[in-house]
C-alpha atoms as a PDB file:
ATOM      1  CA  UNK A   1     -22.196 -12.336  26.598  1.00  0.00           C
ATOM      2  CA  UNK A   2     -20.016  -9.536  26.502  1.00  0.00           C
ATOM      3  CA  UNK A   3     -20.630  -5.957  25.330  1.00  0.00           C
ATOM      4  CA  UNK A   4     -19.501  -5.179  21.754  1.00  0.00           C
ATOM      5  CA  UNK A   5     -18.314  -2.158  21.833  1.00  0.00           C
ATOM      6  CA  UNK A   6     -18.282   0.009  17.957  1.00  0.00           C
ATOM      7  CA  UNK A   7     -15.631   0.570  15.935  1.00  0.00           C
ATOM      8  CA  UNK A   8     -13.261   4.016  16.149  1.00  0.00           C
ATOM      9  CA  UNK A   9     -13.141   5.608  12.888  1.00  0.00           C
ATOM     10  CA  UNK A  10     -10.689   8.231  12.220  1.00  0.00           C
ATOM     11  CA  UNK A  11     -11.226  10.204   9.169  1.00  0.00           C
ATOM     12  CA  UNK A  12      -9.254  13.037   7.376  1.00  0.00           C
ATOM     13  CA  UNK A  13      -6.935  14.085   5.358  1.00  0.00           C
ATOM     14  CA  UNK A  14      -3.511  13.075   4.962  1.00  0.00           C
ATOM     15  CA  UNK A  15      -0.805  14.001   7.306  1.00  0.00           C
ATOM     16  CA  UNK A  16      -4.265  14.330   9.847  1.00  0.00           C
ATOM     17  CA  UNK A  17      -2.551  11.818  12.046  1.00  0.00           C
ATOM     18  CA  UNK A  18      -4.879   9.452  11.507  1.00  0.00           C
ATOM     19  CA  UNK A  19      -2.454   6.381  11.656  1.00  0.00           C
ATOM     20  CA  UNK A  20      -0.338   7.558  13.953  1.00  0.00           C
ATOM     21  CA  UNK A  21      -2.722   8.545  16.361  1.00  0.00           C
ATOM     22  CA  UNK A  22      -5.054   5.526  15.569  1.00  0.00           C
ATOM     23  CA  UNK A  23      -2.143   3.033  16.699  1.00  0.00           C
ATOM     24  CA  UNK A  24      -1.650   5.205  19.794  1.00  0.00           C
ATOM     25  CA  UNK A  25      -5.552   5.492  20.429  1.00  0.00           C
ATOM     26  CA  UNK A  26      -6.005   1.577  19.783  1.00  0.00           C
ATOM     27  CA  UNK A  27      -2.873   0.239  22.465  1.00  0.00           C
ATOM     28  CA  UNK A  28      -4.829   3.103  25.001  1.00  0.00           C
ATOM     29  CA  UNK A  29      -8.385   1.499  24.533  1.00  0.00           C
ATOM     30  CA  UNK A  30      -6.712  -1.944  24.234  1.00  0.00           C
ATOM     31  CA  UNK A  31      -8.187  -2.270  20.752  1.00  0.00           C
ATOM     32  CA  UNK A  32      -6.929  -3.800  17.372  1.00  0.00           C
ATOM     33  CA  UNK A  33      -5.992  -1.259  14.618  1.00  0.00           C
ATOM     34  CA  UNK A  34      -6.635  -1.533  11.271  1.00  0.00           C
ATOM     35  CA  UNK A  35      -4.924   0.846   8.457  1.00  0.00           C
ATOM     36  CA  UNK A  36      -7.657   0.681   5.988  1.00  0.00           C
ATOM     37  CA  UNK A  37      -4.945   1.991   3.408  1.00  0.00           C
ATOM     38  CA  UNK A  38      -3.219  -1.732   4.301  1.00  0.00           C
ATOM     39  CA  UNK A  39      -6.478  -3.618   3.867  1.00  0.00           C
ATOM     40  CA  UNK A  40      -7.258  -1.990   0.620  1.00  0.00           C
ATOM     41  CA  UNK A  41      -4.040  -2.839  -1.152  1.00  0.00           C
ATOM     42  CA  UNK A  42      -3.936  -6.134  -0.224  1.00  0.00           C
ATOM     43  CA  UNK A  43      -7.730  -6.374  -1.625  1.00  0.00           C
ATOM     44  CA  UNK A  44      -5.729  -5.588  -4.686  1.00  0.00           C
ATOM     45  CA  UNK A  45      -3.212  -8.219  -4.220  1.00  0.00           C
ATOM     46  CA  UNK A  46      -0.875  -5.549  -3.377  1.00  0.00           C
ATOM     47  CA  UNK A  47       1.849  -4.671  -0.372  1.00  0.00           C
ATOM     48  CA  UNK A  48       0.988  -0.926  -0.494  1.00  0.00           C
ATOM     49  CA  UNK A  49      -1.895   1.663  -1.342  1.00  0.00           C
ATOM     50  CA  UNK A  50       0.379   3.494  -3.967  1.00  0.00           C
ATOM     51  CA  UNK A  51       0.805   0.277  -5.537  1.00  0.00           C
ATOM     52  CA  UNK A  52      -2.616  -0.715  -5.373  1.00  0.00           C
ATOM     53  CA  UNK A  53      -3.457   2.849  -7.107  1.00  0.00           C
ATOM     54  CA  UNK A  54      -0.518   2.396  -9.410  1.00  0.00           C
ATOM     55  CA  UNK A  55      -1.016  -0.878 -10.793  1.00  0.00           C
ATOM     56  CA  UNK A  56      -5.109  -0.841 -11.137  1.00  0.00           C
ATOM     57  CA  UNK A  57      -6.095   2.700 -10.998  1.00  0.00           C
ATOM     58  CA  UNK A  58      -7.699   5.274  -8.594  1.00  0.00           C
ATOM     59  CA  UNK A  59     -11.182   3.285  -9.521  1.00  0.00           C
ATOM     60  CA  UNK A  60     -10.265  -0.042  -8.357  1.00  0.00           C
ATOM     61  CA  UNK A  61      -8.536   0.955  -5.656  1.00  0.00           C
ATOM     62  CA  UNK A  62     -11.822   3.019  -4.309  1.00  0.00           C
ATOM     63  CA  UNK A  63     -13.983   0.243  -5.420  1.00  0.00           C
ATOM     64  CA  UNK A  64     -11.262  -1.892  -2.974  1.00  0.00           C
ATOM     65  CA  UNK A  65     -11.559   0.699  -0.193  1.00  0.00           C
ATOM     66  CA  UNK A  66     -15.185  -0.018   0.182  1.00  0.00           C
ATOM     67  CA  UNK A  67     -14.893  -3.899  -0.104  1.00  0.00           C
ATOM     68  CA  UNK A  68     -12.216  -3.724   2.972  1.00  0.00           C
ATOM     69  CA  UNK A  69     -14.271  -1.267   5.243  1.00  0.00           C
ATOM     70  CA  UNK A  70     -17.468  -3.611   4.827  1.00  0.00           C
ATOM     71  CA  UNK A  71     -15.467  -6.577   5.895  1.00  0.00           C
ATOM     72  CA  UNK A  72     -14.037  -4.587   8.558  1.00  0.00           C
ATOM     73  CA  UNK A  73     -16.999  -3.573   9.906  1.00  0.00           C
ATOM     74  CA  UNK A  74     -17.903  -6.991  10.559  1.00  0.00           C
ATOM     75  CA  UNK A  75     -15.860  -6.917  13.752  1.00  0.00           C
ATOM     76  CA  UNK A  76     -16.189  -4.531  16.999  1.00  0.00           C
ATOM     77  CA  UNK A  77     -13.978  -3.077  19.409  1.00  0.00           C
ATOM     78  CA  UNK A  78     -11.609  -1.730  16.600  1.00  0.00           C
ATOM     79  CA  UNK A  79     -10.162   1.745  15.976  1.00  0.00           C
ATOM     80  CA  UNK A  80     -10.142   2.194  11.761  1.00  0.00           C
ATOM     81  CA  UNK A  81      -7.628   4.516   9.886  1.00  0.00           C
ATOM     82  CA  UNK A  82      -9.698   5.033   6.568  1.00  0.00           C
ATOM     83  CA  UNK A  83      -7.728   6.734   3.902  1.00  0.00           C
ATOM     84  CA  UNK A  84      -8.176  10.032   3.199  1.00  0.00           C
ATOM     85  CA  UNK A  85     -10.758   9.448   0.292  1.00  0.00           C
ATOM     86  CA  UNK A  86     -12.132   6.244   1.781  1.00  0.00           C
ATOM     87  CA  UNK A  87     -15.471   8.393   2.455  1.00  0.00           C
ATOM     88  CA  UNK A  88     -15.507   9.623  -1.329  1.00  0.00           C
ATOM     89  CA  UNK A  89     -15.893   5.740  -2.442  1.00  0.00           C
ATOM     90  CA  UNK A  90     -19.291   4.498  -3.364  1.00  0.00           C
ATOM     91  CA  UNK A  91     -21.428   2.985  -0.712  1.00  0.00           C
ATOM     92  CA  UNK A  92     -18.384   3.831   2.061  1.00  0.00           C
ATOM     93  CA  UNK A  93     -20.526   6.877   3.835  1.00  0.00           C
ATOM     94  CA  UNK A  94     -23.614   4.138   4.160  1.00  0.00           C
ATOM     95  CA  UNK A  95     -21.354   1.837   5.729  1.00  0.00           C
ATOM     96  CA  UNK A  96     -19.978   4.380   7.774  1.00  0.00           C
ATOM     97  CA  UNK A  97     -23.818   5.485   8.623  1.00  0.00           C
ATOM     98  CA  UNK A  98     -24.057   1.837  10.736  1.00  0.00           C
ATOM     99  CA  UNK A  99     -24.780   1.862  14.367  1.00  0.00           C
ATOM    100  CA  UNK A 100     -21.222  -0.456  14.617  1.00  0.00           C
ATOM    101  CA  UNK A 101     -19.096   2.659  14.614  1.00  0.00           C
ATOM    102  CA  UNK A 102     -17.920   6.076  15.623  1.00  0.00           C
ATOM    103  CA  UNK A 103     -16.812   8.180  13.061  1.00  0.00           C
ATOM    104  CA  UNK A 104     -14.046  11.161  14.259  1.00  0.00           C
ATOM    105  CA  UNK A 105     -12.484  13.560  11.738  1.00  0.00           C
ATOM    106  CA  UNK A 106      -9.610  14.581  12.638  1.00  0.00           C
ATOM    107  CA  UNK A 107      -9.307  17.991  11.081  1.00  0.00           C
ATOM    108  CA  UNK A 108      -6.668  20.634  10.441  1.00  0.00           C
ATOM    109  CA  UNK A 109      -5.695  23.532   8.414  1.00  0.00           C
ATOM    110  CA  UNK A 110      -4.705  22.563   4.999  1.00  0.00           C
ATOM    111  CA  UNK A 111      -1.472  25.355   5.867  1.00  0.00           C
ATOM    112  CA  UNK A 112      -0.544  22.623   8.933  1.00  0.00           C
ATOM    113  CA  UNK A 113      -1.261  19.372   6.578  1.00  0.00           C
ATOM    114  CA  UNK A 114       1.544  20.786   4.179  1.00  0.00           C
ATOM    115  CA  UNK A 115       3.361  21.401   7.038  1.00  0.00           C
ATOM    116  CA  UNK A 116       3.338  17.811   8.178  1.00  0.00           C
ATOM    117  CA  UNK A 117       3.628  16.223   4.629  1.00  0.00           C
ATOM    118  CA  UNK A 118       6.492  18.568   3.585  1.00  0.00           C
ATOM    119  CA  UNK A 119       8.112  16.604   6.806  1.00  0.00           C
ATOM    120  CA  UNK A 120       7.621  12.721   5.662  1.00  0.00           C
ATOM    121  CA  UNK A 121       8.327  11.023   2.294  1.00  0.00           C
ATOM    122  CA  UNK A 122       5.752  11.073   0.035  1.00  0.00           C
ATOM    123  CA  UNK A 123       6.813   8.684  -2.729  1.00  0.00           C
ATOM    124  CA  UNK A 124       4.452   6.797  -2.019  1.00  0.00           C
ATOM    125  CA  UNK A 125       1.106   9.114  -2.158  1.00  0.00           C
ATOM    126  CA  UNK A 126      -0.519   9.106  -5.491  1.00  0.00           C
ATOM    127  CA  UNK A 127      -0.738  12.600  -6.598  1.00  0.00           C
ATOM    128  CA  UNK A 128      -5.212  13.164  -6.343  1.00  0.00           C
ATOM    129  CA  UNK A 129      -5.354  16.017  -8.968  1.00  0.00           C
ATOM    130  CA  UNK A 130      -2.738  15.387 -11.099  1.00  0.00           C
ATOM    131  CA  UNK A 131      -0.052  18.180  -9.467  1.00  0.00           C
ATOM    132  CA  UNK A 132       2.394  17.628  -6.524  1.00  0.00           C
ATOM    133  CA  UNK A 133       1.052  15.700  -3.753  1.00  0.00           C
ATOM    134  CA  UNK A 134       1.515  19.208  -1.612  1.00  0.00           C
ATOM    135  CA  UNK A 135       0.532  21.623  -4.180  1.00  0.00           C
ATOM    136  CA  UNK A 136      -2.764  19.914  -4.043  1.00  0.00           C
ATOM    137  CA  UNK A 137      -4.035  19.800  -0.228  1.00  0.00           C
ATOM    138  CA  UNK A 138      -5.984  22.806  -0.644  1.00  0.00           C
ATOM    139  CA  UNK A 139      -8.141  21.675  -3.449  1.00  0.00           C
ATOM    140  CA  UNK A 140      -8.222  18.311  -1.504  1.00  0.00           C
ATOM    141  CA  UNK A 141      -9.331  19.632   1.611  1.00  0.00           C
ATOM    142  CA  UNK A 142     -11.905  21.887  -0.103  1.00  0.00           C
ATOM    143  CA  UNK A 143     -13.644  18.854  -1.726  1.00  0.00           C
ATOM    144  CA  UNK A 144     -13.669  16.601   1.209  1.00  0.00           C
ATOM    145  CA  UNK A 145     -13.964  18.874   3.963  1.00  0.00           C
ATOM    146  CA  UNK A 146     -17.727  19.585   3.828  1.00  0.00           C
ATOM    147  CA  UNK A 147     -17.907  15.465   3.330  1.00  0.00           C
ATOM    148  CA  UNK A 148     -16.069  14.417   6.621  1.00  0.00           C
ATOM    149  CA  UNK A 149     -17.910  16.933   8.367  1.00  0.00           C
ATOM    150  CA  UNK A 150     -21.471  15.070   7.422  1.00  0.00           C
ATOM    151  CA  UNK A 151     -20.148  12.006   8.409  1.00  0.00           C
ATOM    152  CA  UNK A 152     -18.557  12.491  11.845  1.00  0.00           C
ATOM    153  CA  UNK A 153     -19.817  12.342  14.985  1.00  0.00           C
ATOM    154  CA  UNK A 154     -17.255  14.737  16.658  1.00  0.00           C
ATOM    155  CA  UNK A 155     -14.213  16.734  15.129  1.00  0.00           C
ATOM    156  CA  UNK A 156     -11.373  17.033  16.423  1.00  0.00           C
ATOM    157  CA  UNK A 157      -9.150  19.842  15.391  1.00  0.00           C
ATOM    158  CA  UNK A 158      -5.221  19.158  15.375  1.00  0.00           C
ATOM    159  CA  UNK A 159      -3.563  22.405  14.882  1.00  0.00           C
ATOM    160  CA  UNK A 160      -1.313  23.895  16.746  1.00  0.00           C
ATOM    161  CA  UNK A 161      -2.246  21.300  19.550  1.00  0.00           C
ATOM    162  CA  UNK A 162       0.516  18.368  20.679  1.00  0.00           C
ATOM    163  CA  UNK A 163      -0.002  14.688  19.443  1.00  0.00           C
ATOM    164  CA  UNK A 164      -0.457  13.403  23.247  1.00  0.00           C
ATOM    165  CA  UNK A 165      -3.252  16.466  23.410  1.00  0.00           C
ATOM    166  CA  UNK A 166      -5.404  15.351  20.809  1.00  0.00           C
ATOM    167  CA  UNK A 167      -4.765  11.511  21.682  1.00  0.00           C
ATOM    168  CA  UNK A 168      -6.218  12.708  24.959  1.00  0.00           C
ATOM    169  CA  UNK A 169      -9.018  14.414  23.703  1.00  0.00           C
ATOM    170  CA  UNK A 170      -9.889  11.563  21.213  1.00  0.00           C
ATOM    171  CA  UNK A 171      -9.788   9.106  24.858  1.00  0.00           C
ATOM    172  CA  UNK A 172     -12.262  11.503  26.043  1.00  0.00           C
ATOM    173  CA  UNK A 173     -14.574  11.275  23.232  1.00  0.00           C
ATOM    174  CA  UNK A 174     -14.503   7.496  23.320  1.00  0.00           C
ATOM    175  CA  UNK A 175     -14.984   7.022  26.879  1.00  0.00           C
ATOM    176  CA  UNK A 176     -18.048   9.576  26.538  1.00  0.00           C
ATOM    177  CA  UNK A 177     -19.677   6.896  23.852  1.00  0.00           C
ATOM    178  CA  UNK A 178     -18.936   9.640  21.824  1.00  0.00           C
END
């Protein structure tokens, strides 16, 4: 029988990297990705997570976020993109508490997440306070901060540093057993 090996989950908050770097992390380990955002939508019966959040509201989707991860979770040897406030969803930090997986927050400055997101289109990210989906990292990354950091293993910060640095650092981790 061969080892399972746990899941990879990357947590933080958008513009983190936490999809970009989870494909990248997943084709190094030779592991299946899953975009929780993806999983969650289609929960919903829809194509996208601003859709999802759109068309049934910020409580279903959550309520969908933690229905995907469980079923997720049923499988090993993945690396896991949650969305941002997958861990803010009821019963997701127990399910995140399971032996089956690794949980790494990727973490930066809420001055470099801007940054990022000021970069990309965002017409698809549901504004979380009610302002501009910019305007609103700081308040964001205030309320979840202290969250991801009880739920993660090991942190890994992302500012300043190149994507192929912190891919390397996140290899590192893994290959540790983290």
């Amino acid at each position: 029988m061969e080892d399972l090996k746990p899941n990879v989950v990357l947590i933080g908050l958008r513009g983190s990297g936490k999809s970009t770097l989870g494909s990248r992390l997943a084709e190094s380990l030779g592991r299946s990705f899953v975009d929780l955002d993806d999983v969650s939508a289609r929960v919903l019966g829809c194509d996208g997570a601003g859709e999802a959040i759109e068309e049934h509201g910020m409580e279903a989707f959550r309520g969908a976020e933690c229905e995907a991860l469980g079923s997720v979770l049923n499988e090993s040897d993945q690396v896991i993109a949650l969305g941002g406030g997958t861990p803010t969803a009821e019963g997701c930090v127990e399910l995140l508490s399971g032996e089956g997986c690794r949980v790494l927050y990727l973490k930066a400055k809420p001055g470099i997440l801007r940054e990022r997101l000021a970069m990309t289109d965002n017409s698809d990210r549901p504004s979380l306070t009610g302002g501009d989906v910019l305007d609103e990292i700081e308040v964001v990354f205030g309320e979840r901060d202290r969250l991801y950091m009880g739920i993660a293993e090991s942190v890994v910060h992302t500012d300043g540093v190149s994507e192929d640095s912190v891919l390397c650092a996140l290899l590192a981790l893994v290959r540790a057993g983290v």
